[in-house]
PDB file of N, CA and C in Angstrom:
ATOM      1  N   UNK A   1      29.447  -5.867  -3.762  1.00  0.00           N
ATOM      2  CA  UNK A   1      28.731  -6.046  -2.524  1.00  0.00           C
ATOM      3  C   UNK A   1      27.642  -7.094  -2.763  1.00  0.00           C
ATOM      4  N   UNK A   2      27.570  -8.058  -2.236  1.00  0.00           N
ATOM      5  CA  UNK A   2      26.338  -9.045  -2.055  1.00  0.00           C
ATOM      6  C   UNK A   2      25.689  -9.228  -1.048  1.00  0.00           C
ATOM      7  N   UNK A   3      24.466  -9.181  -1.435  1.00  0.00           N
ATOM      8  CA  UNK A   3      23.054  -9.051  -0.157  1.00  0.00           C
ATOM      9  C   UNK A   3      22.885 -10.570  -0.201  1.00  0.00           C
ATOM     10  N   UNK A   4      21.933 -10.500   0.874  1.00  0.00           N
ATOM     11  CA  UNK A   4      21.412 -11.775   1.291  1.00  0.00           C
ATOM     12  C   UNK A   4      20.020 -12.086   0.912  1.00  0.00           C
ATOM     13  N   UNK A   5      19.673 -13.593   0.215  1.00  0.00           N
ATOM     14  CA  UNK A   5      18.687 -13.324  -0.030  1.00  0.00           C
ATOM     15  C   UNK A   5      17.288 -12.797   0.203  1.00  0.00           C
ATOM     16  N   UNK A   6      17.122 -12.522   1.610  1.00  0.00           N
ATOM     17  CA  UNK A   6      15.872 -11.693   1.850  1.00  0.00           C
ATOM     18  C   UNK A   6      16.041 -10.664   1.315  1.00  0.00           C
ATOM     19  N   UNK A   7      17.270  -9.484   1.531  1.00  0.00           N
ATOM     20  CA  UNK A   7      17.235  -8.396   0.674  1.00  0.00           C
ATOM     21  C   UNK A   7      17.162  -8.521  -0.412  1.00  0.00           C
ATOM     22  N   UNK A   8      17.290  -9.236  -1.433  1.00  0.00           N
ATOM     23  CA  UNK A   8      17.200  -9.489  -2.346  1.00  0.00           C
ATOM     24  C   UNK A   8      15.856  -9.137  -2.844  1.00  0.00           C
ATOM     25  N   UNK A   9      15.270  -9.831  -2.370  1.00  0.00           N
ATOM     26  CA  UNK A   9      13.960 -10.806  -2.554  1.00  0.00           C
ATOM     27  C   UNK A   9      12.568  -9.267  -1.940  1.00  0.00           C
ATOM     28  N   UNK A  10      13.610  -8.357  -1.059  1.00  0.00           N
ATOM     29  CA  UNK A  10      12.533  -7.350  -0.771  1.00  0.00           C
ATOM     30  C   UNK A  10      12.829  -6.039  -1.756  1.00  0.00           C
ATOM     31  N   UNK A  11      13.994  -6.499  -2.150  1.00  0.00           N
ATOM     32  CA  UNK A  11      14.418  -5.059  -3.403  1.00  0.00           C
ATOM     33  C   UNK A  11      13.259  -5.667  -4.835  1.00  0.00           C
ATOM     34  N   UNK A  12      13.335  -6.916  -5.358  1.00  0.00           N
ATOM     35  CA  UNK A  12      12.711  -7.041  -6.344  1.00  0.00           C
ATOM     36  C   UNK A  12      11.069  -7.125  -6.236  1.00  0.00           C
ATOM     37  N   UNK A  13      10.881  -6.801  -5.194  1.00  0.00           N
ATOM     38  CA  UNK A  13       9.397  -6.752  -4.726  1.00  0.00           C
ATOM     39  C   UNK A  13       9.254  -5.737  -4.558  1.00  0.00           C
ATOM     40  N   UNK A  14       9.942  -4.505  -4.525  1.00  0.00           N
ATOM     41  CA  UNK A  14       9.914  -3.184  -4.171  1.00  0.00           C
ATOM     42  C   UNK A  14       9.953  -2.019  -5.425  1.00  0.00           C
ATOM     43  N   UNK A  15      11.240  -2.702  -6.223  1.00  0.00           N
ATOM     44  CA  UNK A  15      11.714  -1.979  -7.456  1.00  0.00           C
ATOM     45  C   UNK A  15      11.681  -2.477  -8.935  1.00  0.00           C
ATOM     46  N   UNK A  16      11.470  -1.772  -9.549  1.00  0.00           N
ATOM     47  CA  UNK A  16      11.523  -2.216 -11.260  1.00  0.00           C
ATOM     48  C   UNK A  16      12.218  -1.739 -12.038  1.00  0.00           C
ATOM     49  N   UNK A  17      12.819  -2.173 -12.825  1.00  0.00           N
ATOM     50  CA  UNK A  17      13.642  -1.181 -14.123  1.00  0.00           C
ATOM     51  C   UNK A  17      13.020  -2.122 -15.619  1.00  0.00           C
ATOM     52  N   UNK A  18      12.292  -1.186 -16.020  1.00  0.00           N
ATOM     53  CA  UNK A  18      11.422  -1.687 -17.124  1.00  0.00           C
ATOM     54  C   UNK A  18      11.978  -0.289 -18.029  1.00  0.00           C
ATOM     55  N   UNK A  19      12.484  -0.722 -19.155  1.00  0.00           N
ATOM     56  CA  UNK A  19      12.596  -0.041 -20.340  1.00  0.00           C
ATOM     57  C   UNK A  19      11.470   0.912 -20.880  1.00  0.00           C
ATOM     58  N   UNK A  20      10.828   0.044 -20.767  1.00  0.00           N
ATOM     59  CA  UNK A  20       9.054   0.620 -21.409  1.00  0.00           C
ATOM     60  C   UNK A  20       8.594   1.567 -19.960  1.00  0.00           C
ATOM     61  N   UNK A  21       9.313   1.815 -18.842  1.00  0.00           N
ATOM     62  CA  UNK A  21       8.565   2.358 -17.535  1.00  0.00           C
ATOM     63  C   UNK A  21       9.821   3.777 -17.571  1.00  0.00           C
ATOM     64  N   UNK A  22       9.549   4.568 -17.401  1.00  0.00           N
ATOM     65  CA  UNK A  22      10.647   5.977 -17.171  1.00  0.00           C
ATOM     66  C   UNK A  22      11.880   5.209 -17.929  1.00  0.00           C
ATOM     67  N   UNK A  23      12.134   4.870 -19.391  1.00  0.00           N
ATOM     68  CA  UNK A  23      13.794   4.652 -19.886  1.00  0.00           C
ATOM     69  C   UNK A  23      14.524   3.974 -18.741  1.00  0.00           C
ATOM     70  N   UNK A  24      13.792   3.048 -18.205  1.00  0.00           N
ATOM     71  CA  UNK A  24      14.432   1.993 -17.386  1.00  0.00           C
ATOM     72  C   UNK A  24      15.187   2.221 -15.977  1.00  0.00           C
ATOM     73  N   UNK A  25      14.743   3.691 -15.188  1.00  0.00           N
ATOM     74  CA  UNK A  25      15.338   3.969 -14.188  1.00  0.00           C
ATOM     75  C   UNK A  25      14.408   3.333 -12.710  1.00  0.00           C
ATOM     76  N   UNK A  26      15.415   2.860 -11.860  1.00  0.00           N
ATOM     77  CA  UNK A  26      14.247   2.366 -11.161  1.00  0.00           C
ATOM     78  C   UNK A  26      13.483   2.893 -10.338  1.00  0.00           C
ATOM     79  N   UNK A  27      11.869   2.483 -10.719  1.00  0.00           N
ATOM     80  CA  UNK A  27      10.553   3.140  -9.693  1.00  0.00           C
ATOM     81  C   UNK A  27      10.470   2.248  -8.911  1.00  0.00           C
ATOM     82  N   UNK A  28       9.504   2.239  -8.151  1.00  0.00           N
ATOM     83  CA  UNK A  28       8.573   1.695  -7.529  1.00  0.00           C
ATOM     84  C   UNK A  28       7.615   0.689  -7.828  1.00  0.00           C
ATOM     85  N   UNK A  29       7.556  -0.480  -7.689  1.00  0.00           N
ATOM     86  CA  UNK A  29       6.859  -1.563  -8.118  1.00  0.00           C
ATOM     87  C   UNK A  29       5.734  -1.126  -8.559  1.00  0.00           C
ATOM     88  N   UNK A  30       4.954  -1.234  -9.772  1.00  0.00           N
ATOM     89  CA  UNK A  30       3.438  -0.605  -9.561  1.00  0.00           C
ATOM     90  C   UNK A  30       3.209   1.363  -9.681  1.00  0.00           C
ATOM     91  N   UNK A  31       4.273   1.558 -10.041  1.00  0.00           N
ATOM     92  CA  UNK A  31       4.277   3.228 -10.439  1.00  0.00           C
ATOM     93  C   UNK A  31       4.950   3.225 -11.576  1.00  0.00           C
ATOM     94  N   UNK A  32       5.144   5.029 -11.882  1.00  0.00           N
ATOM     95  CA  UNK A  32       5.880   5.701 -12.477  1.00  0.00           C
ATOM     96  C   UNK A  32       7.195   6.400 -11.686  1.00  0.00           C
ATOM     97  N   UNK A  33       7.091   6.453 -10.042  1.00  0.00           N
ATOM     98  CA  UNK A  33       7.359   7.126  -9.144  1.00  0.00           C
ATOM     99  C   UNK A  33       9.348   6.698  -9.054  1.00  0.00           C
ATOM    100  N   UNK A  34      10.577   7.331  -9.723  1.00  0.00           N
ATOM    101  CA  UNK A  34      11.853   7.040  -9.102  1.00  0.00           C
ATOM    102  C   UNK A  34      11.836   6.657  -7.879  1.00  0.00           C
ATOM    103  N   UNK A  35      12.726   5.576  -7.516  1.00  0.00           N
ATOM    104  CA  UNK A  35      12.817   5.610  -5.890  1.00  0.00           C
ATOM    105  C   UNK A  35      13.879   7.013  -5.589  1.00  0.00           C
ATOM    106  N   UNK A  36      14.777   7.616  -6.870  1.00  0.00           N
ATOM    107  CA  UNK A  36      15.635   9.097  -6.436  1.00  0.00           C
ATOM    108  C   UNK A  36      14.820   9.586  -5.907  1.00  0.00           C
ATOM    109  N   UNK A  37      13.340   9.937  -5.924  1.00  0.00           N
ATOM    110  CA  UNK A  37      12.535  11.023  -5.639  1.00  0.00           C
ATOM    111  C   UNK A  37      12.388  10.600  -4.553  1.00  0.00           C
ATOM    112  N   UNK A  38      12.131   9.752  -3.532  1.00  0.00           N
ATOM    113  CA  UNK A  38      11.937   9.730  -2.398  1.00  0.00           C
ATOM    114  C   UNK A  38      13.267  10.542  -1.421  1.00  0.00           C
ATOM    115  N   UNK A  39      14.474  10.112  -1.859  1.00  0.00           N
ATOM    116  CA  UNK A  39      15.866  10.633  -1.372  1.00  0.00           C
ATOM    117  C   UNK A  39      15.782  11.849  -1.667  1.00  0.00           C
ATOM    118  N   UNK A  40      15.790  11.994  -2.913  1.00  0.00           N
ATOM    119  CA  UNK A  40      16.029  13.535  -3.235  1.00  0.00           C
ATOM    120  C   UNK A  40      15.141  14.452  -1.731  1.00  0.00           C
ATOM    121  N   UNK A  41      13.429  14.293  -2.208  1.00  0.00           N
ATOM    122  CA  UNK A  41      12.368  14.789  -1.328  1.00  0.00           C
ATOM    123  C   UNK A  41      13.307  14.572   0.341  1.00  0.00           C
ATOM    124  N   UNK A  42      13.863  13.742   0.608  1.00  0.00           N
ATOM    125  CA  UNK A  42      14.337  14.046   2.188  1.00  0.00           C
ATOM    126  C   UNK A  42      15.096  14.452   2.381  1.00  0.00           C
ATOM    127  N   UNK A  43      16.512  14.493   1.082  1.00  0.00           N
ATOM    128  CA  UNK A  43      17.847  15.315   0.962  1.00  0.00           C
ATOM    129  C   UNK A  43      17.057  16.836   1.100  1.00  0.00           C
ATOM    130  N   UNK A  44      16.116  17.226   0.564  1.00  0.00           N
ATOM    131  CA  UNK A  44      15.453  18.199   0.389  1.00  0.00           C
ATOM    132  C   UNK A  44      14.909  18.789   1.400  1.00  0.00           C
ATOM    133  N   UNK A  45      14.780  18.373   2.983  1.00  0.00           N
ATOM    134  CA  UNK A  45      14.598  18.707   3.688  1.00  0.00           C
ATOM    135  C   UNK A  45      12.573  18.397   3.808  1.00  0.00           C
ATOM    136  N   UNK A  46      12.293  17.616   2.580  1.00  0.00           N
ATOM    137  CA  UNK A  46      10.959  17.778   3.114  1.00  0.00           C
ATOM    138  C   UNK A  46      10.260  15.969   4.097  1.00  0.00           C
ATOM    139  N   UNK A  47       9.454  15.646   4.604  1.00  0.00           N
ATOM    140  CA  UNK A  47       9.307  14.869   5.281  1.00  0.00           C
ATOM    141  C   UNK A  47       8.412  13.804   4.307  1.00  0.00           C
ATOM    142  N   UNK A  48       8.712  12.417   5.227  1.00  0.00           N
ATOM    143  CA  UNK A  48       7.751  11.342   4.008  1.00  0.00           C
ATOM    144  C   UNK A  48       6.961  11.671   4.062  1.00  0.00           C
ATOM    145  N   UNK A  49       5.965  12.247   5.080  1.00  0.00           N
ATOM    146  CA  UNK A  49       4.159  12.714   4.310  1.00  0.00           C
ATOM    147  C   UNK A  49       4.414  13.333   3.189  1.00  0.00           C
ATOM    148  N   UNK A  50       5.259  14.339   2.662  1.00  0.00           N
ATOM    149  CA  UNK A  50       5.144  15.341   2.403  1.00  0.00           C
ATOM    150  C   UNK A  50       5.256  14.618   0.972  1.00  0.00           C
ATOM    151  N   UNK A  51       5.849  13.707   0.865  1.00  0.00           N
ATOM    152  CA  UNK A  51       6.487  13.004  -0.617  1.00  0.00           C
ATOM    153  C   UNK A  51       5.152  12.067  -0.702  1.00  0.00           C
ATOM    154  N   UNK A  52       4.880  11.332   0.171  1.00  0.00           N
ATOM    155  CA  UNK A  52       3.598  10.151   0.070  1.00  0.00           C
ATOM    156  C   UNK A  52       2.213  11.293  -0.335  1.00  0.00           C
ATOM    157  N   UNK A  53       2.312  12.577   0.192  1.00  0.00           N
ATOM    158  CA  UNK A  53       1.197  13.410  -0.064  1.00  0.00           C
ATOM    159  C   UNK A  53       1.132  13.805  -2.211  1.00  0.00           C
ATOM    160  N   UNK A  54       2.813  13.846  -2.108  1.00  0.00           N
ATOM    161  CA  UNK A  54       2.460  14.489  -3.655  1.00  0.00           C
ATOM    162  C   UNK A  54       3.161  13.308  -4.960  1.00  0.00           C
ATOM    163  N   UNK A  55       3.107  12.016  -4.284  1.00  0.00           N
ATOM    164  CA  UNK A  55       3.074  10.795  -4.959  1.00  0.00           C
ATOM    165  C   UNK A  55       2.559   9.932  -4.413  1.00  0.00           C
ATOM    166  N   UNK A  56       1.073  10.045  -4.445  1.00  0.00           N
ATOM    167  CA  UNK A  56       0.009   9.345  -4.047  1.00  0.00           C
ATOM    168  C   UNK A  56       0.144   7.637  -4.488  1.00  0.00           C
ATOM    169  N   UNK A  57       0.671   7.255  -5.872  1.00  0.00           N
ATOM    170  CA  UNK A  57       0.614   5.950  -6.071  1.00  0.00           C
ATOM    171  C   UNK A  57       2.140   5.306  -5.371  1.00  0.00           C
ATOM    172  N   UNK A  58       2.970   6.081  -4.190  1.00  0.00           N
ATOM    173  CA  UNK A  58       3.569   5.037  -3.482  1.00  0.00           C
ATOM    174  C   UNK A  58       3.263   5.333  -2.062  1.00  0.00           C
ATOM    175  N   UNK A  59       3.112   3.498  -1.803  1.00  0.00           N
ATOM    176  CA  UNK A  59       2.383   3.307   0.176  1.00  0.00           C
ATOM    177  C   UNK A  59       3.285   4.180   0.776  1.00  0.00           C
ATOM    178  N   UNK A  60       2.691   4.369   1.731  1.00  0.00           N
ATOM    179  CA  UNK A  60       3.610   4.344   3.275  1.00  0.00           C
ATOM    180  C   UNK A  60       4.506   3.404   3.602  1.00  0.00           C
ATOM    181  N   UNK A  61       4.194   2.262   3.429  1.00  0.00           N
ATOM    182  CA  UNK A  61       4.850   0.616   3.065  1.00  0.00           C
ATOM    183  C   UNK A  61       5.760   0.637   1.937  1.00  0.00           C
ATOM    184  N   UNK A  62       6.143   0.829   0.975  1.00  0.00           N
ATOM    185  CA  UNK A  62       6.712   0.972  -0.149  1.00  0.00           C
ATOM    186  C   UNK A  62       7.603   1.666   0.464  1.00  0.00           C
ATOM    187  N   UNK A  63       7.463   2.810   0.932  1.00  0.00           N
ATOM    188  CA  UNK A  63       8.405   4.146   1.035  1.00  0.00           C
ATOM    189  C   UNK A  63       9.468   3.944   2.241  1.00  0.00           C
ATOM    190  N   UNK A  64       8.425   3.184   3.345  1.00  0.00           N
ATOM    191  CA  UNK A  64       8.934   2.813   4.656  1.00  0.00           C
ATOM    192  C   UNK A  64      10.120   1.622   4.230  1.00  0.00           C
ATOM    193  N   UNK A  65       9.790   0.979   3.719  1.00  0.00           N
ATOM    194  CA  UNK A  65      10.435  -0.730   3.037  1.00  0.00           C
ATOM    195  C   UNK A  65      11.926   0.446   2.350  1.00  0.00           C
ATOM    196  N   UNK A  66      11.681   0.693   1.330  1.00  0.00           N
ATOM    197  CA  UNK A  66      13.479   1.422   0.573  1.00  0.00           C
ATOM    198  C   UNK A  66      13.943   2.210   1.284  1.00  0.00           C
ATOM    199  N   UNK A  67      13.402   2.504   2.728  1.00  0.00           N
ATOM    200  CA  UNK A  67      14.191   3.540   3.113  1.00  0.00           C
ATOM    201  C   UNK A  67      15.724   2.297   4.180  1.00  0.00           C
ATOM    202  N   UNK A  68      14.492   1.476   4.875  1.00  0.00           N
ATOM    203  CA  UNK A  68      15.094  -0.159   5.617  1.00  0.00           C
ATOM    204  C   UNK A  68      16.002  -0.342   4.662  1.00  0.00           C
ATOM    205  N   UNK A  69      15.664  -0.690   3.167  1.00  0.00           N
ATOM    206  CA  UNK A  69      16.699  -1.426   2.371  1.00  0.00           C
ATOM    207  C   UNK A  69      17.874  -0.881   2.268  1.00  0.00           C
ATOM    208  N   UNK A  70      17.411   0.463   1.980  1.00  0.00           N
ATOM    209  CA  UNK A  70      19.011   1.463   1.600  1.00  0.00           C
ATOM    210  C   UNK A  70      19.882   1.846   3.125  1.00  0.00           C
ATOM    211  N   UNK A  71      19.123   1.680   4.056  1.00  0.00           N
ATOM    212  CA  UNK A  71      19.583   1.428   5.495  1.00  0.00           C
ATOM    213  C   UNK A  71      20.504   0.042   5.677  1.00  0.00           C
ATOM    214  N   UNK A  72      19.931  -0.872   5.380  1.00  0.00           N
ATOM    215  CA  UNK A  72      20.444  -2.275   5.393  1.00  0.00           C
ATOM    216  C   UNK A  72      22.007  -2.326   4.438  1.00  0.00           C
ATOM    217  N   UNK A  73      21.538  -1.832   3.159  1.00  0.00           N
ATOM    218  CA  UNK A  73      23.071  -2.018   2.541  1.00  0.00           C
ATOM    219  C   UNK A  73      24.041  -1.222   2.791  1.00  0.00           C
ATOM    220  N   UNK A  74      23.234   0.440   3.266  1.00  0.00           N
ATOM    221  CA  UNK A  74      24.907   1.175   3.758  1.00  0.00           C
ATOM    222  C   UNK A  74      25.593   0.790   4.901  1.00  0.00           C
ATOM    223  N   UNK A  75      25.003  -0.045   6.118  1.00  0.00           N
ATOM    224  CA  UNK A  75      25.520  -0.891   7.032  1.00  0.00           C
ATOM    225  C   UNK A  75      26.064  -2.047   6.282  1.00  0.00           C
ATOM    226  N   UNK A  76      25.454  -2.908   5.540  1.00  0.00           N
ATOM    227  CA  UNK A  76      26.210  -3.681   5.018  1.00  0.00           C
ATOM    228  C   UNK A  76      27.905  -3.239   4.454  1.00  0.00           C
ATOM    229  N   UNK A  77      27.737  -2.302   3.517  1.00  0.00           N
ATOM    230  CA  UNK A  77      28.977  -1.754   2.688  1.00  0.00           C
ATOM    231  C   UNK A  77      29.984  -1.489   4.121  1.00  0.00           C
ATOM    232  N   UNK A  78      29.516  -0.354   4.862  1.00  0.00           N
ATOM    233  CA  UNK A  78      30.347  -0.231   6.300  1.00  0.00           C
ATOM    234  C   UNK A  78      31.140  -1.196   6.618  1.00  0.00           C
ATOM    235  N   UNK A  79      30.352  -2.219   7.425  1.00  0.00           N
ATOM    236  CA  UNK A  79      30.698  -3.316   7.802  1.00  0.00           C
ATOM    237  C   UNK A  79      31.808  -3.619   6.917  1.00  0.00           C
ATOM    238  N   UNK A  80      31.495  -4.119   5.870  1.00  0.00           N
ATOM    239  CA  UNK A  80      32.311  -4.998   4.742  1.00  0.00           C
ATOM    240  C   UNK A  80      33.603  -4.384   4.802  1.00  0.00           C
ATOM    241  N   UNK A  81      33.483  -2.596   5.133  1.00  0.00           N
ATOM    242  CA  UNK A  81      34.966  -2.121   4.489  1.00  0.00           C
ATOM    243  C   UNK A  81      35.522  -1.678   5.562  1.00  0.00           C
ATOM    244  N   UNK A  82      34.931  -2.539   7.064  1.00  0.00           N
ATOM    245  CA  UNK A  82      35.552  -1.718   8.399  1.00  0.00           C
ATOM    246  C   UNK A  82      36.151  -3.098   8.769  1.00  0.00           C
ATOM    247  N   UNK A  83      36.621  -3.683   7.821  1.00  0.00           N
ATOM    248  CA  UNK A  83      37.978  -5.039   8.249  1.00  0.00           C
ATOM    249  C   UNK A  83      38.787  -5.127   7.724  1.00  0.00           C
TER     250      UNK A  83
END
């Protein structure tokens, strides 16, 4: 699947996979925070305050932004495999 470069360009502004940061899984630009934990926390039935309340070092902005992105590519993938 290939994004376009704005997505691109808003995933690497968003996410990190640093070896030296959680064994290289990707957080949050500027945390410790998985972006799993945001999914998990809503698979979970609990709401973004509720996740922004008990992982204080990611925005509202941050959280709001990967939720768009991962929105953007499962329409993308759709698309791609509905021709």
């Amino acid at each position: 699947m290939k994004f376009d470069k704005k997505t691109t360009q808003a995933v690497e502004g968003l996410i990190t996979c640093d070896n030296a940061v959680m064994s290289g899984i990707p957080v949050f630009k500027n945390t410790r925070v998985p972006i799993k934990n945001l999914i998990d926390y809503l698979e979970g039935g609990e709401t973004l305050d509720g996740f922004l309340e008990d992982f204080p070092s990611v925005s509202r902005d941050q959280a709001v932004k990967a939720l768009e992105i991962a929105k953007e590519m499962l329409l993308t993938h759709a698309y791609a495999n509905s021709h």
